[in-house]
N, C-alpha and C. Protein backbone atom coordinates (compact mmCIF):
# COMPACT_ATOMS: atom_id res chain seq x y z
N UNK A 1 -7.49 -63.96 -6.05
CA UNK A 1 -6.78 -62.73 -6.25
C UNK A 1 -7.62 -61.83 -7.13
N UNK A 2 -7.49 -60.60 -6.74
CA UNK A 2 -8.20 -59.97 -8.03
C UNK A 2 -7.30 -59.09 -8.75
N UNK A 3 -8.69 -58.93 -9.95
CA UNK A 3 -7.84 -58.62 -11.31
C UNK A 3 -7.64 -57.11 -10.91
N UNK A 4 -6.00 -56.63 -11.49
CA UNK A 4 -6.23 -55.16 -11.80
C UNK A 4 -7.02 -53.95 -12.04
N UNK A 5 -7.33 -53.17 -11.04
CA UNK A 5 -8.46 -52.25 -11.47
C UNK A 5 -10.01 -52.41 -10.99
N UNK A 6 -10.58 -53.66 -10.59
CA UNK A 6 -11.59 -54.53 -9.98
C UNK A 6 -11.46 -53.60 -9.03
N UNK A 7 -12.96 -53.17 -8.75
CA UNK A 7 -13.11 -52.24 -7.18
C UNK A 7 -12.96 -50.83 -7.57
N UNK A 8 -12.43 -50.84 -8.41
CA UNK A 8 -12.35 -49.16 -8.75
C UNK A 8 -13.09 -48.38 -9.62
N UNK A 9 -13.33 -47.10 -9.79
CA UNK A 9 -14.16 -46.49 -10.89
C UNK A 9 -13.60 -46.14 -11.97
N UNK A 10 -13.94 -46.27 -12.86
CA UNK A 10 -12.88 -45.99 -14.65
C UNK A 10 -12.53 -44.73 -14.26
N UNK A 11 -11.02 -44.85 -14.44
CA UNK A 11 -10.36 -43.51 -14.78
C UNK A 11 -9.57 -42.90 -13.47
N UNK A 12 -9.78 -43.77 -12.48
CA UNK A 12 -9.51 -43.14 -11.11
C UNK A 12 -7.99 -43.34 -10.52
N UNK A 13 -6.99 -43.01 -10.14
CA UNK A 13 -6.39 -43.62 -9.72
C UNK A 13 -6.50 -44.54 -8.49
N UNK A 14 -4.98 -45.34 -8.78
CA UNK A 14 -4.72 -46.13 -7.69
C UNK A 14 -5.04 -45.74 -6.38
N UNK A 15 -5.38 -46.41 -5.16
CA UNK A 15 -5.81 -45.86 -4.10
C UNK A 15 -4.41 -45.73 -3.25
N UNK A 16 -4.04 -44.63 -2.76
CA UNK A 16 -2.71 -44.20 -2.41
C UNK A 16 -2.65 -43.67 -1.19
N UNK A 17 -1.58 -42.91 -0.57
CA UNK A 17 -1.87 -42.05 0.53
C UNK A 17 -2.47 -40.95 0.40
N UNK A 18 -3.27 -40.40 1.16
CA UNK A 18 -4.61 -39.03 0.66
C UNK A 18 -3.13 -37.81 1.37
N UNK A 19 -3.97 -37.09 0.74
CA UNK A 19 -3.01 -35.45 1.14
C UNK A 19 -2.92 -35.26 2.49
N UNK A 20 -3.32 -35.46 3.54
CA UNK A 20 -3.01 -35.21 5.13
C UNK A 20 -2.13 -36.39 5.66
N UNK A 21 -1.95 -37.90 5.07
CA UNK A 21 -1.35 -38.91 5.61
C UNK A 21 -0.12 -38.14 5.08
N UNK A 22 -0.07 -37.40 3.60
CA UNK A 22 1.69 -37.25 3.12
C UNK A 22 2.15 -35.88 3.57
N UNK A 23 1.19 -34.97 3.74
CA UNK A 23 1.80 -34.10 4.49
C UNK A 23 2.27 -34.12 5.81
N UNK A 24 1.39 -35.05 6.62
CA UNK A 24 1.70 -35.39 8.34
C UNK A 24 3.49 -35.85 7.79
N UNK A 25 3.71 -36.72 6.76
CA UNK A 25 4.78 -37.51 6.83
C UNK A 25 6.06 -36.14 6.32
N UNK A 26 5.54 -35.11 5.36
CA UNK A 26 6.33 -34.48 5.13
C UNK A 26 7.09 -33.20 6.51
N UNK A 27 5.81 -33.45 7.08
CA UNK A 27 6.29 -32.54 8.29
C UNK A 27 7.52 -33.05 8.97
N UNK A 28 7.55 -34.31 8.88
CA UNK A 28 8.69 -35.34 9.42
C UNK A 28 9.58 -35.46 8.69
N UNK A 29 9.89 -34.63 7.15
CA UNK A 29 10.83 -34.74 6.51
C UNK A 29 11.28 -35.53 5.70
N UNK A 30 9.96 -36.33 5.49
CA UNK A 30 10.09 -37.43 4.32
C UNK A 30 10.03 -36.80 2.85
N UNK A 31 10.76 -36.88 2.18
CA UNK A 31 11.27 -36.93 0.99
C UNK A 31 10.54 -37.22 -0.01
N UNK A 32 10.34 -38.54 -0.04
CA UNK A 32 9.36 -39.65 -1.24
C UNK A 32 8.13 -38.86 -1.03
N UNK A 33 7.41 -38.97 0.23
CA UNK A 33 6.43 -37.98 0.81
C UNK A 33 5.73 -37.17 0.04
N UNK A 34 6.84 -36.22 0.45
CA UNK A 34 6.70 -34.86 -0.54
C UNK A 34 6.72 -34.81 -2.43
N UNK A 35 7.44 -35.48 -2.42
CA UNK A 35 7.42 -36.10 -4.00
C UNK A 35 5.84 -36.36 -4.48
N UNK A 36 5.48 -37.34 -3.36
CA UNK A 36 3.58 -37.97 -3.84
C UNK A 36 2.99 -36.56 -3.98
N UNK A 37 3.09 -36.08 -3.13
CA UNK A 37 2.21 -34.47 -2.35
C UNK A 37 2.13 -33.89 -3.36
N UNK A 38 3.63 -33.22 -3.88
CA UNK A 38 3.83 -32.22 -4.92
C UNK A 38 3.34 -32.84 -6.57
N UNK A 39 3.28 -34.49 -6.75
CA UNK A 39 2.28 -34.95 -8.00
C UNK A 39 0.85 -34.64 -7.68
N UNK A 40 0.44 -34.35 -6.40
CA UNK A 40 -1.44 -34.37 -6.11
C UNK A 40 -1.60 -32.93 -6.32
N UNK A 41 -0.46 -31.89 -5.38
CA UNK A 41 -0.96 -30.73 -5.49
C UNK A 41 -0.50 -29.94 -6.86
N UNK A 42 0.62 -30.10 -7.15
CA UNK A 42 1.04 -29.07 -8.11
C UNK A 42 0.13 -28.78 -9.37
N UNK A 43 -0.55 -29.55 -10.27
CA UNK A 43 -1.68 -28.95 -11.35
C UNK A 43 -2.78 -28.43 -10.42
N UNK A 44 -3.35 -28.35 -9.71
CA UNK A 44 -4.00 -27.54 -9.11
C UNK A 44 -3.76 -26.47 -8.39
N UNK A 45 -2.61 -26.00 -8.07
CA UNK A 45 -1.72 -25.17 -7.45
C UNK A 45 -1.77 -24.25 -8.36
N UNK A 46 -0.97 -24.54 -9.48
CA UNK A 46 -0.85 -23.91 -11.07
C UNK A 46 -1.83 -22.99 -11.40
N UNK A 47 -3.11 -24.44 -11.85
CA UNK A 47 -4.31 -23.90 -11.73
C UNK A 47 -4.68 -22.63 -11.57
N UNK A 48 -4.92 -22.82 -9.99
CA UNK A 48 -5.03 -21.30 -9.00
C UNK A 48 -4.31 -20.26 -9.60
N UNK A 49 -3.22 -20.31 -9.56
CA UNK A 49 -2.22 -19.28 -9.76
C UNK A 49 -2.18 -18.56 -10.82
N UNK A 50 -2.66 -19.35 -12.00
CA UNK A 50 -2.91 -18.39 -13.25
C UNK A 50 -4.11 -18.15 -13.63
N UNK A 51 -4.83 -18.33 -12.23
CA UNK A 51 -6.41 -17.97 -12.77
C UNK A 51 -6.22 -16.27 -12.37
N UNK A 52 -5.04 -16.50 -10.96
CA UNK A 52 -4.91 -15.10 -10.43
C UNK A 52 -3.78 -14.22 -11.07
N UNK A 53 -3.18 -14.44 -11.81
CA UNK A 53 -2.14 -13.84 -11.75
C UNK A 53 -2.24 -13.29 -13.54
N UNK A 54 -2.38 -14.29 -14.36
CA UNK A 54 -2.77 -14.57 -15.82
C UNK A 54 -1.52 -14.36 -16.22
N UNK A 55 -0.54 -14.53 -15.64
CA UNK A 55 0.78 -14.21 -16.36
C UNK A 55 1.55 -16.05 -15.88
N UNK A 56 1.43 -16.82 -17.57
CA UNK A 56 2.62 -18.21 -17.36
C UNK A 56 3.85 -18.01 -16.51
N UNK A 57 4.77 -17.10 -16.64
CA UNK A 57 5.85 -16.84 -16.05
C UNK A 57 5.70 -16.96 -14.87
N UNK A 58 4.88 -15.82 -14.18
CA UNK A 58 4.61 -15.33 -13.04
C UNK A 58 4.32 -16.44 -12.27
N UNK A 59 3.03 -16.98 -12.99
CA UNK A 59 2.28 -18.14 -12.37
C UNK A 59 3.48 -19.43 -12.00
N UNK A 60 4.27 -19.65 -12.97
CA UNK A 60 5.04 -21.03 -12.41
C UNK A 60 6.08 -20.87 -11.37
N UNK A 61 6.47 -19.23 -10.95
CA UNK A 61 7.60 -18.92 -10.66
C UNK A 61 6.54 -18.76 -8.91
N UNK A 62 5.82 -18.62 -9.23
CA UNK A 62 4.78 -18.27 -7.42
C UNK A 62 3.99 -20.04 -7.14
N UNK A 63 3.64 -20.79 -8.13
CA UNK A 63 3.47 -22.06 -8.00
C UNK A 63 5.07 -22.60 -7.31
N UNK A 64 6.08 -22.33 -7.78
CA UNK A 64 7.69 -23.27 -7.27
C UNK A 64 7.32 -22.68 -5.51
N UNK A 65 7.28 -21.47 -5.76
CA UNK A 65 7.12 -20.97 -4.38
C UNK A 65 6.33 -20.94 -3.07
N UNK A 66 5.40 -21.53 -3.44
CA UNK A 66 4.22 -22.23 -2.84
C UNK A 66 4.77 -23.88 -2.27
N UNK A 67 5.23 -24.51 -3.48
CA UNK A 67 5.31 -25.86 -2.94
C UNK A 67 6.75 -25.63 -2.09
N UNK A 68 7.59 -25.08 -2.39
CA UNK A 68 8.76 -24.77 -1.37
C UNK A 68 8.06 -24.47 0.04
N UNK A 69 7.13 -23.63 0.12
CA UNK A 69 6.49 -23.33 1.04
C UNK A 69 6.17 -24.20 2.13
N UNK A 70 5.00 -25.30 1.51
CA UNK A 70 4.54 -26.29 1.78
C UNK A 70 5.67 -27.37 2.25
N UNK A 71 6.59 -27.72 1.82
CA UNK A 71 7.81 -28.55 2.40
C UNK A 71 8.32 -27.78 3.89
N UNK A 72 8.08 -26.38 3.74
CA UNK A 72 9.28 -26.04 4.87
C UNK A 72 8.21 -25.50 5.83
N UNK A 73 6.89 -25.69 5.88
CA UNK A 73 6.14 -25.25 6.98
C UNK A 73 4.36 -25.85 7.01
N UNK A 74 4.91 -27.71 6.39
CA UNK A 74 3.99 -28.56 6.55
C UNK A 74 3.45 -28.92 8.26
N UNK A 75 4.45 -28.78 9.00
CA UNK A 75 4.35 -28.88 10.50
C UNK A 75 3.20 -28.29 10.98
N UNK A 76 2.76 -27.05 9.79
CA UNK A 76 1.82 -25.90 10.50
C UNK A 76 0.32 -26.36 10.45
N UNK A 77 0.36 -27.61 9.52
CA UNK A 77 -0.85 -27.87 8.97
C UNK A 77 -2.00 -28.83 10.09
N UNK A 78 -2.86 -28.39 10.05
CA UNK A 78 -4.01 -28.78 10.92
C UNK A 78 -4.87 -29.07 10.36
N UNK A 79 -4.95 -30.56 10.18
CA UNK A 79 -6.47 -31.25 9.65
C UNK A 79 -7.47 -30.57 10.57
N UNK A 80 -7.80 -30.44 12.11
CA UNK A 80 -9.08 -30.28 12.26
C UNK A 80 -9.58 -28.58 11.77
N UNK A 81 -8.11 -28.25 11.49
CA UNK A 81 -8.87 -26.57 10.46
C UNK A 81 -9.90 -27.14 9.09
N UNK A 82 -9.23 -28.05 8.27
CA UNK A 82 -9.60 -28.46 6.91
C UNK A 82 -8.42 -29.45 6.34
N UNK A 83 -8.91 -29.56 4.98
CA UNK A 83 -8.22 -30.60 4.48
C UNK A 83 -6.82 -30.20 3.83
N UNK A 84 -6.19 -31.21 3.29
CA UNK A 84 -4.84 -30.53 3.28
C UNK A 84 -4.54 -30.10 2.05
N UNK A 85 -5.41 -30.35 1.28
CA UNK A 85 -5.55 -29.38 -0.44
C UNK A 85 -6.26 -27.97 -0.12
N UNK A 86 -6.91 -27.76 0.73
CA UNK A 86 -8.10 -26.39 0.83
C UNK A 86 -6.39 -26.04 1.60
N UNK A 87 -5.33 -26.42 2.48
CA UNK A 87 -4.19 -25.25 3.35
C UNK A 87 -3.49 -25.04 2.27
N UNK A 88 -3.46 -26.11 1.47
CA UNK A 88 -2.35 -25.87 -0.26
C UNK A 88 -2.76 -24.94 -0.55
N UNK A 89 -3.64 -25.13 -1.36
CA UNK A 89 -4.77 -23.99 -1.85
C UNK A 89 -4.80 -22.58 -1.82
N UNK A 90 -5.19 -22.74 -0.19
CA UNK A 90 -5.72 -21.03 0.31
C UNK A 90 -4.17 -20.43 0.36
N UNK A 91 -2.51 -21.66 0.58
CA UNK A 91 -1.39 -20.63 0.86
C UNK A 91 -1.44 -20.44 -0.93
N UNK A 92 -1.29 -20.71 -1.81
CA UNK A 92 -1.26 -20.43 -2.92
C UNK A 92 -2.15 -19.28 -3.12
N UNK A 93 -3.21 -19.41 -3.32
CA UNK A 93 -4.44 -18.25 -3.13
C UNK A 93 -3.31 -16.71 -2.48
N UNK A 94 -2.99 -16.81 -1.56
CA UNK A 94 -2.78 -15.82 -0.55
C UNK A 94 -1.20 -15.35 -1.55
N UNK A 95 -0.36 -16.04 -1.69
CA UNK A 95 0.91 -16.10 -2.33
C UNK A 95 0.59 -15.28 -3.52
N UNK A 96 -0.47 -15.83 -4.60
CA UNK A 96 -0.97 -15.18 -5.77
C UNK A 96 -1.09 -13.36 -5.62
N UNK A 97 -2.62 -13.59 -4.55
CA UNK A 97 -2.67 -12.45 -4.71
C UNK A 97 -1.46 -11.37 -3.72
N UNK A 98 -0.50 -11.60 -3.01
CA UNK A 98 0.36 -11.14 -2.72
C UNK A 98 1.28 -10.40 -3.85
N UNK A 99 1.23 -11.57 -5.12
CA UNK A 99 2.63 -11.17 -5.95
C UNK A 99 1.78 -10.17 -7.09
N UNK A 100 0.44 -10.21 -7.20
CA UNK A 100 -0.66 -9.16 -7.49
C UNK A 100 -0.50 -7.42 -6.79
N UNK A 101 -0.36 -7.76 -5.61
CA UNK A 101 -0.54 -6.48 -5.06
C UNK A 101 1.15 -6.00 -4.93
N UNK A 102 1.92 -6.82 -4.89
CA UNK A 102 3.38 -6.28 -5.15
C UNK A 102 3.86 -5.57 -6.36
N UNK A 103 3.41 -6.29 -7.76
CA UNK A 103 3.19 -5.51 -9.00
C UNK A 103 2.64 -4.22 -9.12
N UNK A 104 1.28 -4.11 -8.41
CA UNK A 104 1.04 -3.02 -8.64
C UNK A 104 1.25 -1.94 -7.74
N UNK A 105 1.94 -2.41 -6.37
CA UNK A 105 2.75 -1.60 -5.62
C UNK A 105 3.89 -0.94 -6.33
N UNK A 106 4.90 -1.82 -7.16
CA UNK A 106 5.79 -1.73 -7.93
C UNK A 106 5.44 -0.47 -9.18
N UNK A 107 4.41 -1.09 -9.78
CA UNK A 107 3.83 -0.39 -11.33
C UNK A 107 3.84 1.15 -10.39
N UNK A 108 3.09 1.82 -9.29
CA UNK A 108 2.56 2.92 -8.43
C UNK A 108 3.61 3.54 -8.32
N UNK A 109 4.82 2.72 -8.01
CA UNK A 109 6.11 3.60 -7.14
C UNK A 109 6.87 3.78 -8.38
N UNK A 110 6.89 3.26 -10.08
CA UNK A 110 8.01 3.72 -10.65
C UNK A 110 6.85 4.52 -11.87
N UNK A 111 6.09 5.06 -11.19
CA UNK A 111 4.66 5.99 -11.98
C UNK A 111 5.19 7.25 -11.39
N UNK A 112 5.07 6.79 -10.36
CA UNK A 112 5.19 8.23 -9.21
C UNK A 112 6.84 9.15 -9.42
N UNK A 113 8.04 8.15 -9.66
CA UNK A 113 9.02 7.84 -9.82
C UNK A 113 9.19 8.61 -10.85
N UNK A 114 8.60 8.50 -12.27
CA UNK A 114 9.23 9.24 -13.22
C UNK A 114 8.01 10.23 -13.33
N UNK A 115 7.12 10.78 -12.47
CA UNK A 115 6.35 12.05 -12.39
C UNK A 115 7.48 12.88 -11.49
N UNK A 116 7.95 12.19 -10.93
CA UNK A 116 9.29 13.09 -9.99
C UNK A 116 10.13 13.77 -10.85
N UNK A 117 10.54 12.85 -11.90
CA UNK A 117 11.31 13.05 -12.82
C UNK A 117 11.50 14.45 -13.50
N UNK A 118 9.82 14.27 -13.99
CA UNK A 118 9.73 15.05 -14.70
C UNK A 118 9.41 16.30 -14.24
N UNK A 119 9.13 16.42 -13.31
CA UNK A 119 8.72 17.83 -12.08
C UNK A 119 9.68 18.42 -11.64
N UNK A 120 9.96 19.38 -12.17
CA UNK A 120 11.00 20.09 -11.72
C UNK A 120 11.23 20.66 -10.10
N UNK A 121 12.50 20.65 -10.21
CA UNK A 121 12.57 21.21 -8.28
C UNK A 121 12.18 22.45 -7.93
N UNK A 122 11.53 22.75 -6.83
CA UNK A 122 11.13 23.82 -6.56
C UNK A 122 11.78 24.54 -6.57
N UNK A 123 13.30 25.15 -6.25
CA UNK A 123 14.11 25.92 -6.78
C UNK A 123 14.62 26.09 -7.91
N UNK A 124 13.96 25.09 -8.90
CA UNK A 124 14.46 25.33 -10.47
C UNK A 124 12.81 26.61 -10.64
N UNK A 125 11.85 25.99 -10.41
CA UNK A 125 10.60 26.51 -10.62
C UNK A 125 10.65 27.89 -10.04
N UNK A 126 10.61 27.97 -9.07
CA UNK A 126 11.23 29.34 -8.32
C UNK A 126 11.99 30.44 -8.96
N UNK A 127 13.42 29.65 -9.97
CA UNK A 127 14.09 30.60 -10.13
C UNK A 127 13.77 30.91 -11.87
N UNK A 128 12.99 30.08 -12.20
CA UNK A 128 12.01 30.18 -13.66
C UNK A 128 11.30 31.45 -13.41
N UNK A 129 10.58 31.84 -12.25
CA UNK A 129 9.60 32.44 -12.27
C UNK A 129 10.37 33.53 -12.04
N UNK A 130 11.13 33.67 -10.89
CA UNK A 130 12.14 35.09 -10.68
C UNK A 130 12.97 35.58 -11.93
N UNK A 131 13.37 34.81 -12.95
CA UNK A 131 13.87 35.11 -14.00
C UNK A 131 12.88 35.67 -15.21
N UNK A 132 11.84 35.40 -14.88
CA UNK A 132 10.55 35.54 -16.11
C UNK A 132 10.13 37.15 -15.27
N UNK A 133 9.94 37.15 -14.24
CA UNK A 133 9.39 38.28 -13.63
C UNK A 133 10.29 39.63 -13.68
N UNK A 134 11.99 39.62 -13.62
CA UNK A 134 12.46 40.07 -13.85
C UNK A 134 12.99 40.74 -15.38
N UNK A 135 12.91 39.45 -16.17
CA UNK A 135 12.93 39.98 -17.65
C UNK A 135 11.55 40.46 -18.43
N UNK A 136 10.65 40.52 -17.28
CA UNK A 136 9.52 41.54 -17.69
C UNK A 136 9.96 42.91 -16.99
N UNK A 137 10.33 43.26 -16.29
CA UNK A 137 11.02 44.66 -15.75
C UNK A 137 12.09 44.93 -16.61
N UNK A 138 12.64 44.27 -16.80
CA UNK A 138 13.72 44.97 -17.57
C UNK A 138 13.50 45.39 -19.25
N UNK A 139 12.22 44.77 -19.57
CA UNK A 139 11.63 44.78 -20.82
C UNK A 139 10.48 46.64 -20.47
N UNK A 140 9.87 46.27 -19.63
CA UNK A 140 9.47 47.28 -19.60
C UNK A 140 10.29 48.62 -19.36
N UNK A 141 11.50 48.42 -18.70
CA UNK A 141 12.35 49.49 -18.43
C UNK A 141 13.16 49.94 -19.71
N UNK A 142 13.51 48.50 -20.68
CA UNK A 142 14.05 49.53 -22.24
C UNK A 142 12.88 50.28 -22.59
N UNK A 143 11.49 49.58 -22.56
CA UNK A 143 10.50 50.55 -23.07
C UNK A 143 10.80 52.20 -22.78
N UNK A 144 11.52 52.40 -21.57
CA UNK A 144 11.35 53.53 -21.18
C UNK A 144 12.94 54.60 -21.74
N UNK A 145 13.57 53.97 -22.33
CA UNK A 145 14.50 54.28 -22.60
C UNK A 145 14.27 55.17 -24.06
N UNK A 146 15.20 56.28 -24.65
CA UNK A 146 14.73 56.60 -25.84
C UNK A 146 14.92 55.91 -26.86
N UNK A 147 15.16 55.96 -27.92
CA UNK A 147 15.11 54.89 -29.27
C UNK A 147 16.32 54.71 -29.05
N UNK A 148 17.44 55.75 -29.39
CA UNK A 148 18.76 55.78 -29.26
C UNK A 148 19.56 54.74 -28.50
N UNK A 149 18.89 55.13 -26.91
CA UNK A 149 19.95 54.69 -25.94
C UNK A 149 19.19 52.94 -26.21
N UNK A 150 18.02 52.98 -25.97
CA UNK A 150 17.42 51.30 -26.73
C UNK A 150 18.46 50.36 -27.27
N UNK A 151 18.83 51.28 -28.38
CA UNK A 151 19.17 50.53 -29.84
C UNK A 151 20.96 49.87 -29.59
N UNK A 152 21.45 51.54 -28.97
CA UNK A 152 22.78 51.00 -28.09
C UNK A 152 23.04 50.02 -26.96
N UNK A 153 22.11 50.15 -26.11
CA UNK A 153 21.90 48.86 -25.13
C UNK A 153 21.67 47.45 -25.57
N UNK A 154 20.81 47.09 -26.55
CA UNK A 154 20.47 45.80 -26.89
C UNK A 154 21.86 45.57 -27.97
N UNK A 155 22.37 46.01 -28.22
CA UNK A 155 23.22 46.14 -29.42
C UNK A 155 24.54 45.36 -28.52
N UNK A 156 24.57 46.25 -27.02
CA UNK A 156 25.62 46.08 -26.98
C UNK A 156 25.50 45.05 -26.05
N UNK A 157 24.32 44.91 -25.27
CA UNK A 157 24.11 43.68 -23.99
C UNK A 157 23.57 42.62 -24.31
N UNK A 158 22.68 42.63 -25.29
CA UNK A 158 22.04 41.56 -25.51
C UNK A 158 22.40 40.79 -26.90
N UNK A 159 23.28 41.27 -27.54
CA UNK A 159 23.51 41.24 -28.95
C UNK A 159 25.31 40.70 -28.56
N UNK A 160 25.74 41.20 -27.91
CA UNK A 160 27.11 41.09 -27.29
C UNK A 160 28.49 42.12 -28.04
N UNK A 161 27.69 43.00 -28.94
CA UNK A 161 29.01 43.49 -29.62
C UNK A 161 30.08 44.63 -28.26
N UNK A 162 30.54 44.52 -28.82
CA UNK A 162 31.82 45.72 -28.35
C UNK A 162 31.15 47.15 -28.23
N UNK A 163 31.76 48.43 -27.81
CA UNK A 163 31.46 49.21 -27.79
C UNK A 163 31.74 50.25 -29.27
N UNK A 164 32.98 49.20 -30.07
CA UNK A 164 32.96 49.90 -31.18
C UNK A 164 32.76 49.53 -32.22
N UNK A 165 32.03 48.23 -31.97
CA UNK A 165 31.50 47.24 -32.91
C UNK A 165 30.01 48.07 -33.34
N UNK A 166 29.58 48.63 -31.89
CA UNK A 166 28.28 49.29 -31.91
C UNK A 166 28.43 50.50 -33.02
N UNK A 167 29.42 51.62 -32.39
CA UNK A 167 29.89 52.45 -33.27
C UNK A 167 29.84 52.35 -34.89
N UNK A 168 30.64 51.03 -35.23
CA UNK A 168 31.13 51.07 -36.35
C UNK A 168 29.60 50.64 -37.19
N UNK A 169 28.65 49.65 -36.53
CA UNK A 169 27.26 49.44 -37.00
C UNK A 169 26.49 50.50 -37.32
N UNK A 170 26.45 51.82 -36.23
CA UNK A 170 25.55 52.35 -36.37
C UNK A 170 26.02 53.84 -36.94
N UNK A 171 27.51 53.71 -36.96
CA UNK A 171 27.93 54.76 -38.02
C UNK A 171 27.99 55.84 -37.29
N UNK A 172 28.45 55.90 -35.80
CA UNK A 172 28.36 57.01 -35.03
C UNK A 172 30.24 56.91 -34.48
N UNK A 173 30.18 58.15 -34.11
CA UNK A 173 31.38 58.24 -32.66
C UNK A 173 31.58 57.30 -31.72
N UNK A 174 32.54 56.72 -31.47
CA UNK A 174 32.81 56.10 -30.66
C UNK A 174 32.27 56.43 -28.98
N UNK A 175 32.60 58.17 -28.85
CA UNK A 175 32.28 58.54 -27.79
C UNK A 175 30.63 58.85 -27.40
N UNK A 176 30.21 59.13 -29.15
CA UNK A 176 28.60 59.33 -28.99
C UNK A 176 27.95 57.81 -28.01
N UNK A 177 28.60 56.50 -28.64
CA UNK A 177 28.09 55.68 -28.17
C UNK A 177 28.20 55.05 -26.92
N UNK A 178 29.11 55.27 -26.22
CA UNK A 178 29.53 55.37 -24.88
C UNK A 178 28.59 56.19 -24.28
N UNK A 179 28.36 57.43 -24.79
CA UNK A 179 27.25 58.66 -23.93
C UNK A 179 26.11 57.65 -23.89
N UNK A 180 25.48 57.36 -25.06
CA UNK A 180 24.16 56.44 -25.15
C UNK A 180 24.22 55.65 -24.18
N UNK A 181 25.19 54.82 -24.01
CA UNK A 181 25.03 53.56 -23.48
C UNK A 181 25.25 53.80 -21.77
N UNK A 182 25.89 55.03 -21.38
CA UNK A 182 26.29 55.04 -19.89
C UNK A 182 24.68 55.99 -19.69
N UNK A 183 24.24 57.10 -20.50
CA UNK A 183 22.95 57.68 -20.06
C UNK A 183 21.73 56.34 -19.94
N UNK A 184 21.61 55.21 -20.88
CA UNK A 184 20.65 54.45 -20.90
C UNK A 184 21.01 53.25 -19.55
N UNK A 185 21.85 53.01 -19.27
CA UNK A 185 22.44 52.01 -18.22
C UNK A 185 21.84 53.14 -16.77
N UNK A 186 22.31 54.13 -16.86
CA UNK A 186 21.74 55.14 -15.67
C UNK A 186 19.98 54.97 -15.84
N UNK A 187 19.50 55.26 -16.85
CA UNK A 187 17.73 55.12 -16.50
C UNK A 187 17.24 53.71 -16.30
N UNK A 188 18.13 52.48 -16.86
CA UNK A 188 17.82 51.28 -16.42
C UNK A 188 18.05 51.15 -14.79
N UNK A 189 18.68 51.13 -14.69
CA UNK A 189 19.34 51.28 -13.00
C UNK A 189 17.98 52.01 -11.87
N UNK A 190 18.29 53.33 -12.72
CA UNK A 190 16.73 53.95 -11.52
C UNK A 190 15.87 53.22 -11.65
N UNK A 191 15.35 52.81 -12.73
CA UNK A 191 14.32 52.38 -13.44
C UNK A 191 13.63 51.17 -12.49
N UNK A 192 14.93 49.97 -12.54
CA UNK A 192 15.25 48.81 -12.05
C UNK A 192 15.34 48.99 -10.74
N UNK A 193 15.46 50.28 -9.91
CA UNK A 193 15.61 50.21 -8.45
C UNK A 193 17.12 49.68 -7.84
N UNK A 194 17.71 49.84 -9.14
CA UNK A 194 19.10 49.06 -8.32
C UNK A 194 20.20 50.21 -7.86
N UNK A 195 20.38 49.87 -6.73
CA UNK A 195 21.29 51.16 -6.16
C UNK A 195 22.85 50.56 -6.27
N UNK A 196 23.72 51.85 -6.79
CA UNK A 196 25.19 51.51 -6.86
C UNK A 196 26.34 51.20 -5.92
């Protein structure tokens, strides 16, 4: 009989089923099988995965997903392609950089996402500009007004007082300021092109 370990090289394991005898068997739905498989492949699976990914999380959560893989579409596997660690492997490989290019598909679309955000709608922009273009006409049109009717207009439109609030400010007639304000509203109007 021989002794334990006799025949073998230090450090090696036991001589067992190789990765294509347990995957052929897992294709068949063996259980225990898959158990051996997933002790041969999974630290090297890992491996891979956080060489690509560099994120622990990421990496163990696309490693589970790989060997799930491998259980539910061992059938596919073809020794005379290669061996059955290089099909582990390369689906891991492929899985990795998949959940790589999904991230930064992801990172692209919520970049783009809050540049939307912040970009106003073309009818806000639009009516920015029609409002800016217009309160330059109407700026240039008090210009054209005399001091008087000026002083009564902003007093009373832009300032919001009353008509005898104006009065009582500027220490005039009630009716003086009414004249001001209906003669200066008339040269804004031509001024402005707006017909009655």
């Amino acid at each position: 009989m021989e002794a334990p370990g006799v025949g073998r090289a230090p450090g090696s394991r036991p001589a067992g089923p190789d990765a294509e005898a347990l995957l052929t068997a897992v294709a068949l739905g063996d259980q225990e099988a898959f158990g051996q498989l997933y002790d041969l492949v999974s630290g090297p699976v890992l491996g891979l995965v956080t060489r690509v990914l560099r994120d622990p999380g990421q990496s163990e959560e696309v490693a589970q997903e790989v060997l799930v893989e491998v259980w539910r579409s061992a059938a596919r596997f073809r020794p005379d392609k290669g061996s059955a660690m290089t099909w582990v492997l390369t689906m891991a490989h492929r899985r990795a950089v998949d959940r790589v290019r999904a991230s930064q598909a992801r990172a692209e679309r919520e970049s783009k996402a809050a540049l939307l955000e912040r970009t106003p709608a073309y009818d806000e922009v639009s009516e920015q500009v029609e409002a800016r273009l217009e309160g330059q006409r109407v700026r240039r049109c008090l210009g054209a007004l005399t001091e008087r009717q000026r002083e009564s207009v902003t007093l009373a439109y832009y300032r919001g007082l009353t008509y005898r609030e104006v009065a009582q400010l500027l220490a005039l007639p009630l009716g003086t300021v009414k004249t001001r304000l209906r003669d200066g509203l008339i040269r804004l109007r031509d001024c402005l092109g707006v017909t009655a």
